[in-house]
C-alpha atoms as a PDB file:
ATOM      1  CA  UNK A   1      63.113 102.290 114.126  1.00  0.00           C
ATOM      2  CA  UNK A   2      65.334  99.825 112.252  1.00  0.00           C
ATOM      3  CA  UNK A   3      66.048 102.343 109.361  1.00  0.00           C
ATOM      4  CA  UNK A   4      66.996 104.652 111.978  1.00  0.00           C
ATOM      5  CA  UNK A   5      69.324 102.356 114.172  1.00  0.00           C
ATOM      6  CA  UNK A   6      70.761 101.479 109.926  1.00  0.00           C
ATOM      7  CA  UNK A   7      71.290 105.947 109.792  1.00  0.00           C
ATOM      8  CA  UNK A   8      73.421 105.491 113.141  1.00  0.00           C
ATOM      9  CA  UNK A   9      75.222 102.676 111.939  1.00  0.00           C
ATOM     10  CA  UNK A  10      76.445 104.935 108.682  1.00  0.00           C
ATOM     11  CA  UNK A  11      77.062 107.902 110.769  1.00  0.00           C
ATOM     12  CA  UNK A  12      79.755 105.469 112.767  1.00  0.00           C
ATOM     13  CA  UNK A  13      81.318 104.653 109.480  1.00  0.00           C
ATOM     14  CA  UNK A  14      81.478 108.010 108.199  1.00  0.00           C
ATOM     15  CA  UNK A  15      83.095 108.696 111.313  1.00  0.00           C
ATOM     16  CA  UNK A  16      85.804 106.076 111.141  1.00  0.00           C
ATOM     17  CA  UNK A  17      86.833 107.475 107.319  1.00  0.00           C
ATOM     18  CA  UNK A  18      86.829 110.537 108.999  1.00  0.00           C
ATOM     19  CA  UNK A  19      89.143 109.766 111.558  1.00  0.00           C
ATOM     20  CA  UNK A  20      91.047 108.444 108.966  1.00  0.00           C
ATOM     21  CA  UNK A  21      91.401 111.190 106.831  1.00  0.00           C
ATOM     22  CA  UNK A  22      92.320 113.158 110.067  1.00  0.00           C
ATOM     23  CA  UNK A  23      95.083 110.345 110.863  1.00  0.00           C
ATOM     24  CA  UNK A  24      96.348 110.859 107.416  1.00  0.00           C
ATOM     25  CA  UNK A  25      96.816 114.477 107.205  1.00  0.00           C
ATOM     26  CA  UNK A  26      98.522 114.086 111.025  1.00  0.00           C
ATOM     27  CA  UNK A  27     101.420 111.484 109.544  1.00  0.00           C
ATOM     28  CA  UNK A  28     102.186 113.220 106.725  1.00  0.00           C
ATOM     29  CA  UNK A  29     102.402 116.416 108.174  1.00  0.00           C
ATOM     30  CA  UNK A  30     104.731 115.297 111.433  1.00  0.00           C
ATOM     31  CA  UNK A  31     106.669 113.570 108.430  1.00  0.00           C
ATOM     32  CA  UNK A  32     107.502 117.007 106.893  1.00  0.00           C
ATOM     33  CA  UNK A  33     107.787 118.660 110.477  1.00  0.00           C
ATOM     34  CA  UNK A  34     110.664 115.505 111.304  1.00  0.00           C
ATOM     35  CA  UNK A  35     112.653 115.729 108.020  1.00  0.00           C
ATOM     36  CA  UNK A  36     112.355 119.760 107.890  1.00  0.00           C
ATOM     37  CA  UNK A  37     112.725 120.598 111.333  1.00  0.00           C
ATOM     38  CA  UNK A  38     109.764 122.252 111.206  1.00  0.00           C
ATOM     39  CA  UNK A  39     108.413 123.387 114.871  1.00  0.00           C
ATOM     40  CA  UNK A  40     105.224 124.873 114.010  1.00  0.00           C
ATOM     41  CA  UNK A  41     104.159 121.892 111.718  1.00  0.00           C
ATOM     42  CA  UNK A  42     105.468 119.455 114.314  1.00  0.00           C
ATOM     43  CA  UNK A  43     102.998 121.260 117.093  1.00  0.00           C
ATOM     44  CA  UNK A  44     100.118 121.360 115.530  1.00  0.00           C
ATOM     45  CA  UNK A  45     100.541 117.879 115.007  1.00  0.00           C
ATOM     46  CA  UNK A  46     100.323 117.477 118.248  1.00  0.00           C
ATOM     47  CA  UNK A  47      97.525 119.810 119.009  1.00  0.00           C
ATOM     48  CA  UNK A  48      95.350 117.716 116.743  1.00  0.00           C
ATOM     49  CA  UNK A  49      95.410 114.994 118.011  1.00  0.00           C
ATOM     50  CA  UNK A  50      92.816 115.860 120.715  1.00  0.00           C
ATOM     51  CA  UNK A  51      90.172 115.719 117.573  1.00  0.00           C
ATOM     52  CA  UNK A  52      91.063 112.572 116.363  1.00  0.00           C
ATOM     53  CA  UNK A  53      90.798 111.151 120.488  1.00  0.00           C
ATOM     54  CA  UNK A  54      87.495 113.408 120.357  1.00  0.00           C
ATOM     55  CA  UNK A  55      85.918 111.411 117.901  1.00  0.00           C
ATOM     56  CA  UNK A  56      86.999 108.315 119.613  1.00  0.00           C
ATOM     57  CA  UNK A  57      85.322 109.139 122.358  1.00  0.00           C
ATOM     58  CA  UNK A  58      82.409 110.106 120.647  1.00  0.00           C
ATOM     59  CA  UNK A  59      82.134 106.727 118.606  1.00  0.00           C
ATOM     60  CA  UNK A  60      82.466 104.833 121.702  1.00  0.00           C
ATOM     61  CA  UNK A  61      79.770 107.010 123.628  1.00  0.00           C
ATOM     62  CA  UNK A  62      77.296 106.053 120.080  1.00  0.00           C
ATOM     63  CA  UNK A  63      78.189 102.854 119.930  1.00  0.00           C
ATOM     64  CA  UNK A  64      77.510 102.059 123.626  1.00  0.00           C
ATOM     65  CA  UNK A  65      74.358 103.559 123.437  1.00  0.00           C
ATOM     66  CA  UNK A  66      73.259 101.911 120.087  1.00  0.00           C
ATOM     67  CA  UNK A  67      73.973  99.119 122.482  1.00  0.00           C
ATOM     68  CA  UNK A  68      71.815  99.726 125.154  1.00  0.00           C
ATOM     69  CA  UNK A  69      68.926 101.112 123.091  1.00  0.00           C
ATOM     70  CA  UNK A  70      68.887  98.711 120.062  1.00  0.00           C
ATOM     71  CA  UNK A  71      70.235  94.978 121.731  1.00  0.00           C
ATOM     72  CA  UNK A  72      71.882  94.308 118.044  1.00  0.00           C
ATOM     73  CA  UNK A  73      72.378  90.748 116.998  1.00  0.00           C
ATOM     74  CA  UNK A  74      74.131  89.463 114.034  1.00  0.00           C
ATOM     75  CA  UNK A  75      75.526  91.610 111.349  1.00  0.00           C
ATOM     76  CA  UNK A  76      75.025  94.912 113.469  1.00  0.00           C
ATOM     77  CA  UNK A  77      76.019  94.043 116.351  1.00  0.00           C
ATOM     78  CA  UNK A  78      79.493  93.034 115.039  1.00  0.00           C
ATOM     79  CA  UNK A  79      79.213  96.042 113.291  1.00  0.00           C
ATOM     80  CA  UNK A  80      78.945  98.067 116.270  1.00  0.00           C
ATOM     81  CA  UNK A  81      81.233  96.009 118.287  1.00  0.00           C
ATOM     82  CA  UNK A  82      84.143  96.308 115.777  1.00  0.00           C
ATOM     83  CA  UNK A  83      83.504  99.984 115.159  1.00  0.00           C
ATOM     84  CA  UNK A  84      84.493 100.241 118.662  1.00  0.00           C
ATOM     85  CA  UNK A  85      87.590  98.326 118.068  1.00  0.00           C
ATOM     86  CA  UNK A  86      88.822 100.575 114.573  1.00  0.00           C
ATOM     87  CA  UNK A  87      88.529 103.286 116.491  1.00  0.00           C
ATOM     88  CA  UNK A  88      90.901 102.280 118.938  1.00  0.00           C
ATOM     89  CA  UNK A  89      93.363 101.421 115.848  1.00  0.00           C
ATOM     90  CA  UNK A  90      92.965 104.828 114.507  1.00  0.00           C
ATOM     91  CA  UNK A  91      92.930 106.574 117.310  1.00  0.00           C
ATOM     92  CA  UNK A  92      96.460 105.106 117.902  1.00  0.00           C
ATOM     93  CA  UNK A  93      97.710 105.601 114.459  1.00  0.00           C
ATOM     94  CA  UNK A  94      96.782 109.387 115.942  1.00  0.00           C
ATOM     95  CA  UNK A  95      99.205 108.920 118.765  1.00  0.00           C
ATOM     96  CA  UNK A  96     101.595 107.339 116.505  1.00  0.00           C
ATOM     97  CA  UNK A  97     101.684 110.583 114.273  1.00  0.00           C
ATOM     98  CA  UNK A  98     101.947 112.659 116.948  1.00  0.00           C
ATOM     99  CA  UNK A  99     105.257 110.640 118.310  1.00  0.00           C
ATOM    100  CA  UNK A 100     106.855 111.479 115.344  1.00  0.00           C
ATOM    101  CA  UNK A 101     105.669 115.311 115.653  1.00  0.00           C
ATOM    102  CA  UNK A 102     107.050 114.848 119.096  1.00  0.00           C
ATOM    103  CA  UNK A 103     110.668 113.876 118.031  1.00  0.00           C
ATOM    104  CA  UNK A 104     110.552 116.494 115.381  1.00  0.00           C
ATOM    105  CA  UNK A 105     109.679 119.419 118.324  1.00  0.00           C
ATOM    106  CA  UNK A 106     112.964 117.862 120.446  1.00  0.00           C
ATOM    107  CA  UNK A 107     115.881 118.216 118.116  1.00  0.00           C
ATOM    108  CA  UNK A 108     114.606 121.349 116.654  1.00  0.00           C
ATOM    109  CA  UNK A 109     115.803 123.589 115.012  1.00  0.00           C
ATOM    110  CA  UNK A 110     117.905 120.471 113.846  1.00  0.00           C
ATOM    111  CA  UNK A 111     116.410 117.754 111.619  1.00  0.00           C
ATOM    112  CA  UNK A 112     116.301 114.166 113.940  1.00  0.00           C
ATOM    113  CA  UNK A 113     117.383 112.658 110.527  1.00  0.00           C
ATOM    114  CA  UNK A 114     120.530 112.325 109.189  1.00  0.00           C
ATOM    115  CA  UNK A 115     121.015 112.691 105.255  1.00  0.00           C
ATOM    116  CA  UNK A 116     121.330 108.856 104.655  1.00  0.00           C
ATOM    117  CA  UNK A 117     118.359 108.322 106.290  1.00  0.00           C
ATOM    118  CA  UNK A 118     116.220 110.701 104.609  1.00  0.00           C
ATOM    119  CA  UNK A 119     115.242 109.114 101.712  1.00  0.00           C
ATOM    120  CA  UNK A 120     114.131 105.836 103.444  1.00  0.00           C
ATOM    121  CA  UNK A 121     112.449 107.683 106.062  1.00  0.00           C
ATOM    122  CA  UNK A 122     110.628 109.960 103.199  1.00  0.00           C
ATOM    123  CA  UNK A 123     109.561 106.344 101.686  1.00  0.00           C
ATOM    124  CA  UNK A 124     108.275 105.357 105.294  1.00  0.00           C
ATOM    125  CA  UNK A 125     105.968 108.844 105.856  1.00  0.00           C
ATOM    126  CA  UNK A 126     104.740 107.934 101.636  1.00  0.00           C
ATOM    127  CA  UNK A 127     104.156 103.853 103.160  1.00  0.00           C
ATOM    128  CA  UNK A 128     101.912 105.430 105.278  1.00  0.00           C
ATOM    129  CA  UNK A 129      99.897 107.570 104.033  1.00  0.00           C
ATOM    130  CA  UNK A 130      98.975 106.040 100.810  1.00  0.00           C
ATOM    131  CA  UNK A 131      98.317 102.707 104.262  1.00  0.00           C
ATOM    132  CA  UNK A 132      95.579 105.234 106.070  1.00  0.00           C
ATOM    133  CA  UNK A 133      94.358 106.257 102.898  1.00  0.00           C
ATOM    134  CA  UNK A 134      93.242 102.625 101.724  1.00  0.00           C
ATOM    135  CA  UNK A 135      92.170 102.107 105.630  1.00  0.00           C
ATOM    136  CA  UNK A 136      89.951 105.124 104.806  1.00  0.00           C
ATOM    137  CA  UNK A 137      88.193 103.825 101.506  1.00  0.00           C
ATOM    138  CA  UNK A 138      88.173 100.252 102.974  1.00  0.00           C
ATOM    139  CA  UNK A 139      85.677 101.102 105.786  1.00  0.00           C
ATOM    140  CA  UNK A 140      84.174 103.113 103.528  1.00  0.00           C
ATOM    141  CA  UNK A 141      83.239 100.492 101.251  1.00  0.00           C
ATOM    142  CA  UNK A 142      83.882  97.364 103.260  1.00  0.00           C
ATOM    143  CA  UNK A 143      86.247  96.072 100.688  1.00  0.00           C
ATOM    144  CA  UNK A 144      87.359  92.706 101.518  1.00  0.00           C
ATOM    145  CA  UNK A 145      89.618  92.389  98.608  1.00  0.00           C
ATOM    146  CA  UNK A 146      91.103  96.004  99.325  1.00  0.00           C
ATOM    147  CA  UNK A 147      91.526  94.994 102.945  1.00  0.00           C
ATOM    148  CA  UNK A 148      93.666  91.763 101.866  1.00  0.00           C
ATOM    149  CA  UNK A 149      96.268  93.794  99.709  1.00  0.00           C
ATOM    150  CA  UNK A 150      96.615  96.244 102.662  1.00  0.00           C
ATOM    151  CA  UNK A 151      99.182  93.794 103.755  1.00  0.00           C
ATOM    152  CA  UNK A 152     100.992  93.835 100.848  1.00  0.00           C
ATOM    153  CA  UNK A 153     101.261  97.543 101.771  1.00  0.00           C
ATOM    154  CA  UNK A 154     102.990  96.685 105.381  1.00  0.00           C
ATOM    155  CA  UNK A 155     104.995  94.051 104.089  1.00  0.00           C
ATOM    156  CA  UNK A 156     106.494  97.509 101.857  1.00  0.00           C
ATOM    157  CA  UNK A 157     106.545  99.143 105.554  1.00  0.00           C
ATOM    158  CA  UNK A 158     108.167  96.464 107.347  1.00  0.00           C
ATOM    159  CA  UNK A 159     111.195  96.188 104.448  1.00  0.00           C
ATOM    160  CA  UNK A 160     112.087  99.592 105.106  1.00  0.00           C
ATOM    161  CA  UNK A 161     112.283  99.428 108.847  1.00  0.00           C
ATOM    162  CA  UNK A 162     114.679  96.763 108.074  1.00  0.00           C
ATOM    163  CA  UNK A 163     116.642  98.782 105.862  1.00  0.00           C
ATOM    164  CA  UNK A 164     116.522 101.215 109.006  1.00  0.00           C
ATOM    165  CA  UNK A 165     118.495  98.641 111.512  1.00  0.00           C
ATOM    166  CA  UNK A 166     120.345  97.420 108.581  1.00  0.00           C
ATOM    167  CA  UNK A 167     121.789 101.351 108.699  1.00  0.00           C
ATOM    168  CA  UNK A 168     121.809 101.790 112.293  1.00  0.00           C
ATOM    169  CA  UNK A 169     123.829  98.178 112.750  1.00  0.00           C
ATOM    170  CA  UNK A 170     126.156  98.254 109.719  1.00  0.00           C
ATOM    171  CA  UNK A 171     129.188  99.458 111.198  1.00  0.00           C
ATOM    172  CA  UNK A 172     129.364 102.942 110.031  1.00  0.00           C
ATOM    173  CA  UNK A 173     126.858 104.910 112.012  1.00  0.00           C
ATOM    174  CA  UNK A 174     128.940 107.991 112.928  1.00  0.00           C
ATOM    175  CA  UNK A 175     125.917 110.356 114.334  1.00  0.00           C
ATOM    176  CA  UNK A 176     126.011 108.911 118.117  1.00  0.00           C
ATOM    177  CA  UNK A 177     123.793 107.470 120.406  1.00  0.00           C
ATOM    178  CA  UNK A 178     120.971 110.171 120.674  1.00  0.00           C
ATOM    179  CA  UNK A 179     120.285 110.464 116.830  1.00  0.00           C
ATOM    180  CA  UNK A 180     120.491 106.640 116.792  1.00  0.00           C
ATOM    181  CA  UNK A 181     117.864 106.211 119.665  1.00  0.00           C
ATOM    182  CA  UNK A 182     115.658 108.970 117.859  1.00  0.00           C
ATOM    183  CA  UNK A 183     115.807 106.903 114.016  1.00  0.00           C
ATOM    184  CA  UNK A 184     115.358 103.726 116.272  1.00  0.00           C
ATOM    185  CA  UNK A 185     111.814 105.060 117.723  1.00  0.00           C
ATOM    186  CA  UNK A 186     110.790 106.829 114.533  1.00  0.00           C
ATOM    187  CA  UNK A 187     111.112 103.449 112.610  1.00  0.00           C
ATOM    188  CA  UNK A 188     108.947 101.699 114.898  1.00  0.00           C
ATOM    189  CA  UNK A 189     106.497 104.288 115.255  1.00  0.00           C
ATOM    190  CA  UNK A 190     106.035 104.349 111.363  1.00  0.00           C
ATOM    191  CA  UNK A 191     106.041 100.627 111.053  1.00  0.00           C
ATOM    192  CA  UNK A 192     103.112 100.210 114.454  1.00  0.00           C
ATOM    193  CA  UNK A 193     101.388 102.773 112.651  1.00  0.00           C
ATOM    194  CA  UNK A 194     100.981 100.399 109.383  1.00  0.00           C
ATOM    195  CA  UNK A 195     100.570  97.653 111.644  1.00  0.00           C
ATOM    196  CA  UNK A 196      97.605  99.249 113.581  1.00  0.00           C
ATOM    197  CA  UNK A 197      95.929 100.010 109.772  1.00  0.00           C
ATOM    198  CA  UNK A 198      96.607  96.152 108.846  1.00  0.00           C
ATOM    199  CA  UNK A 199      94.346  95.493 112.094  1.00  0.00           C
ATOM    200  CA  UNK A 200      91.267  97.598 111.030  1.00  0.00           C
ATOM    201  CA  UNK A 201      91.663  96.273 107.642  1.00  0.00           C
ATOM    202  CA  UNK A 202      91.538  92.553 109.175  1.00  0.00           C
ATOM    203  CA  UNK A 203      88.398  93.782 111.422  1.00  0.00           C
ATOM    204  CA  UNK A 204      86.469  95.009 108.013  1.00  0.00           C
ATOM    205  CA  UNK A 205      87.094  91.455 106.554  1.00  0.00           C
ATOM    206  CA  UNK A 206      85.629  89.731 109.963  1.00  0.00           C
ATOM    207  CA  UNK A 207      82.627  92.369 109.264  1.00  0.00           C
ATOM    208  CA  UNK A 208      81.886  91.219 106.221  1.00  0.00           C
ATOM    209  CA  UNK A 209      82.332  87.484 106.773  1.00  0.00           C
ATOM    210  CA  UNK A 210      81.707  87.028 110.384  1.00  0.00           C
ATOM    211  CA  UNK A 211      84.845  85.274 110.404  1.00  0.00           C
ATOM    212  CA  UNK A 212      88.593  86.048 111.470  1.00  0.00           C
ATOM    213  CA  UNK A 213      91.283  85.588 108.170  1.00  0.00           C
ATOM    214  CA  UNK A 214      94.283  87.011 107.194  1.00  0.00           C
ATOM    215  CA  UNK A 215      95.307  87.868 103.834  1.00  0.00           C
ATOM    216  CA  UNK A 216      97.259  84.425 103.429  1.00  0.00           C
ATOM    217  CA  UNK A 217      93.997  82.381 104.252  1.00  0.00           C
ATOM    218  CA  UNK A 218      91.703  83.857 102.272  1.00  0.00           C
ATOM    219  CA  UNK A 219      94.061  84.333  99.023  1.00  0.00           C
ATOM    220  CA  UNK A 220      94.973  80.639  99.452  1.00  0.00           C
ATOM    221  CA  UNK A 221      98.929  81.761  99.677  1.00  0.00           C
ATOM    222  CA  UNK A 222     101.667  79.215 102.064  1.00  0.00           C
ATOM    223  CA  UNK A 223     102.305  82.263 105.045  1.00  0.00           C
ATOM    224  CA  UNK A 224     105.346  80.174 106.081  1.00  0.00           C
ATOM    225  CA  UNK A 225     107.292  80.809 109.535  1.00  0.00           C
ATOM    226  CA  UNK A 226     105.783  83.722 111.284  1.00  0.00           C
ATOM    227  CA  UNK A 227     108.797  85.360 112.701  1.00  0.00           C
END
C-alpha cells in the first residue's frame, strides 16, 4: 500500500515538471508571437493554456484524494500539500504566458514593442525561460541548492523591468499612451511570472527541510531593506 501511495506521489511530481515544460514552451512562444506580431503563434498560446489548467485540476483532484485515502503525515503529507500549492504557481505562470500572447493578438498585425524595447524585452522572454526551466529540474530533483540560486535568476528579471520604467519614465518616450500601457503590463507580467517560479522554488526547499527559508537565510547572506 505504502509503495503504492510512494508511485502516486512520483506521478504528482512528474506532473509538476510537466506542467513546467508546458509553461515553458507557452512563454517563449507568446514571446516570439509579441515581438513578431505573430497572430497564429500568439493564439495558440492561448489555446494551450486549457492543458496546463487541465493538469491543475487533475493534480488537485489526486492530491485530494491521496488525502482522503492515505491520511499522510510528515514528509508526504507536506509533499502532497505543497504539490497542491506549485501547481497553483505554475498554473499562473500559464496565465501569465498567455497575457503576453494576449497583448501580442491586440496590436496585431503591429508588434506591441517598439525597437528600443526589443532587446530588453527579448532578454526578459530568455529570463524566463531558462527561470521555468530550472523550476522544472528543481522539482524534479528537489534541489535545494538549485532552488536558492533561482533567485539570483529573478534578481536578473527584476533589473530589467527596471530598465523597462527607466525607458518608459526617461523623458523621451515618443510612442503614446497605448504602447506605453501595453510595455507597462508586459513588464510586469514577465517579472510575476519569475516571481511565481521563485515561489515553487521556495516551496521545494520547505519540502525538503520542513522549514520556510529564503535564499538569504540559508546562504548566510545580509538581505538588507526589503523594498
Amino acid at each position: 500500500m505504502r509503495d503504492q501511495f510512494h508511485e502516486e506521489l512520483d506521478r504528482i511530481s512528474d506532473r509538476l515538471v510537466e506542467m513546467s515544460r508546458l509553461t515553458g514552451s507557452a512563454i517563449s512562444r507568446a514571446t516570439t508571437a509579441l515581438l513578431d506580431g505573430d497572430l497564429k503563434l500568439a493564439e495558440s498560446v492561448i489555446e494551450a493554456d486549457e492543458a496546463i489548467d487541465a493538469i491543475r485540476r487533475e493534480l488537485d483532484d489526486s492530491a485530494v484524494d491521496l488525502l482522503a485515502r492515505q491520511q499522510p503525515v510528515a514528509t508526504d503529507l507536506r509533499m502532497v500539500v505543497t504539490a497542491m500549492r506549485m501547481s497553483a504557481d505554475l498554473e499562473r505562470m500559464g496565465d501569465l504566458a498567455r497575457h503576453v500572447a494576449k497583448v501580442a493578438r491586440l496590436r496585431y498585425p503591429e508588434s506591441a514593442v517598439p525597437a528600443e524595447l526589443r532587446a530588453t524585452i527579448t532578454q526578459m522572454g530568455h529570463a524566463a525561460e531558462k527561470i521555468v526551466a530550472q523550476t522544472g529540474s528543481i522539482i524534479a530533483g528537489k534541489d535545494v541548492q538549485s532552488a536558492l540560486s533561482l533567485e539570483t535568476a529573478d534578481d536578473e528579471m527584476d533589473a530589467l523591468h527596471r530598465q523597462v520604467f527607466e525607458h518608459l519614465l526617461g523623458g523621451d518616450w515618443t510612442h503614446g499612451v497605448q504602447a506605453a500601457v501595453d510595455i507597462t503590463l508586459v513588464g510586469r507580467y514577465y517579472e510575476r511570472f519569475a516571481d511565481h517560479a521563485v515561489s515553487v522554488s521556495r516551496r521545494v526547499v520547505y519540502l525538503v527541510t520542513g522549514e520556510w527559508h529564503s535564499s538569504t537565510d540559508l546562504l548566510g547572506v545580509d538581505a538588507g531593506d526589503d523594498d
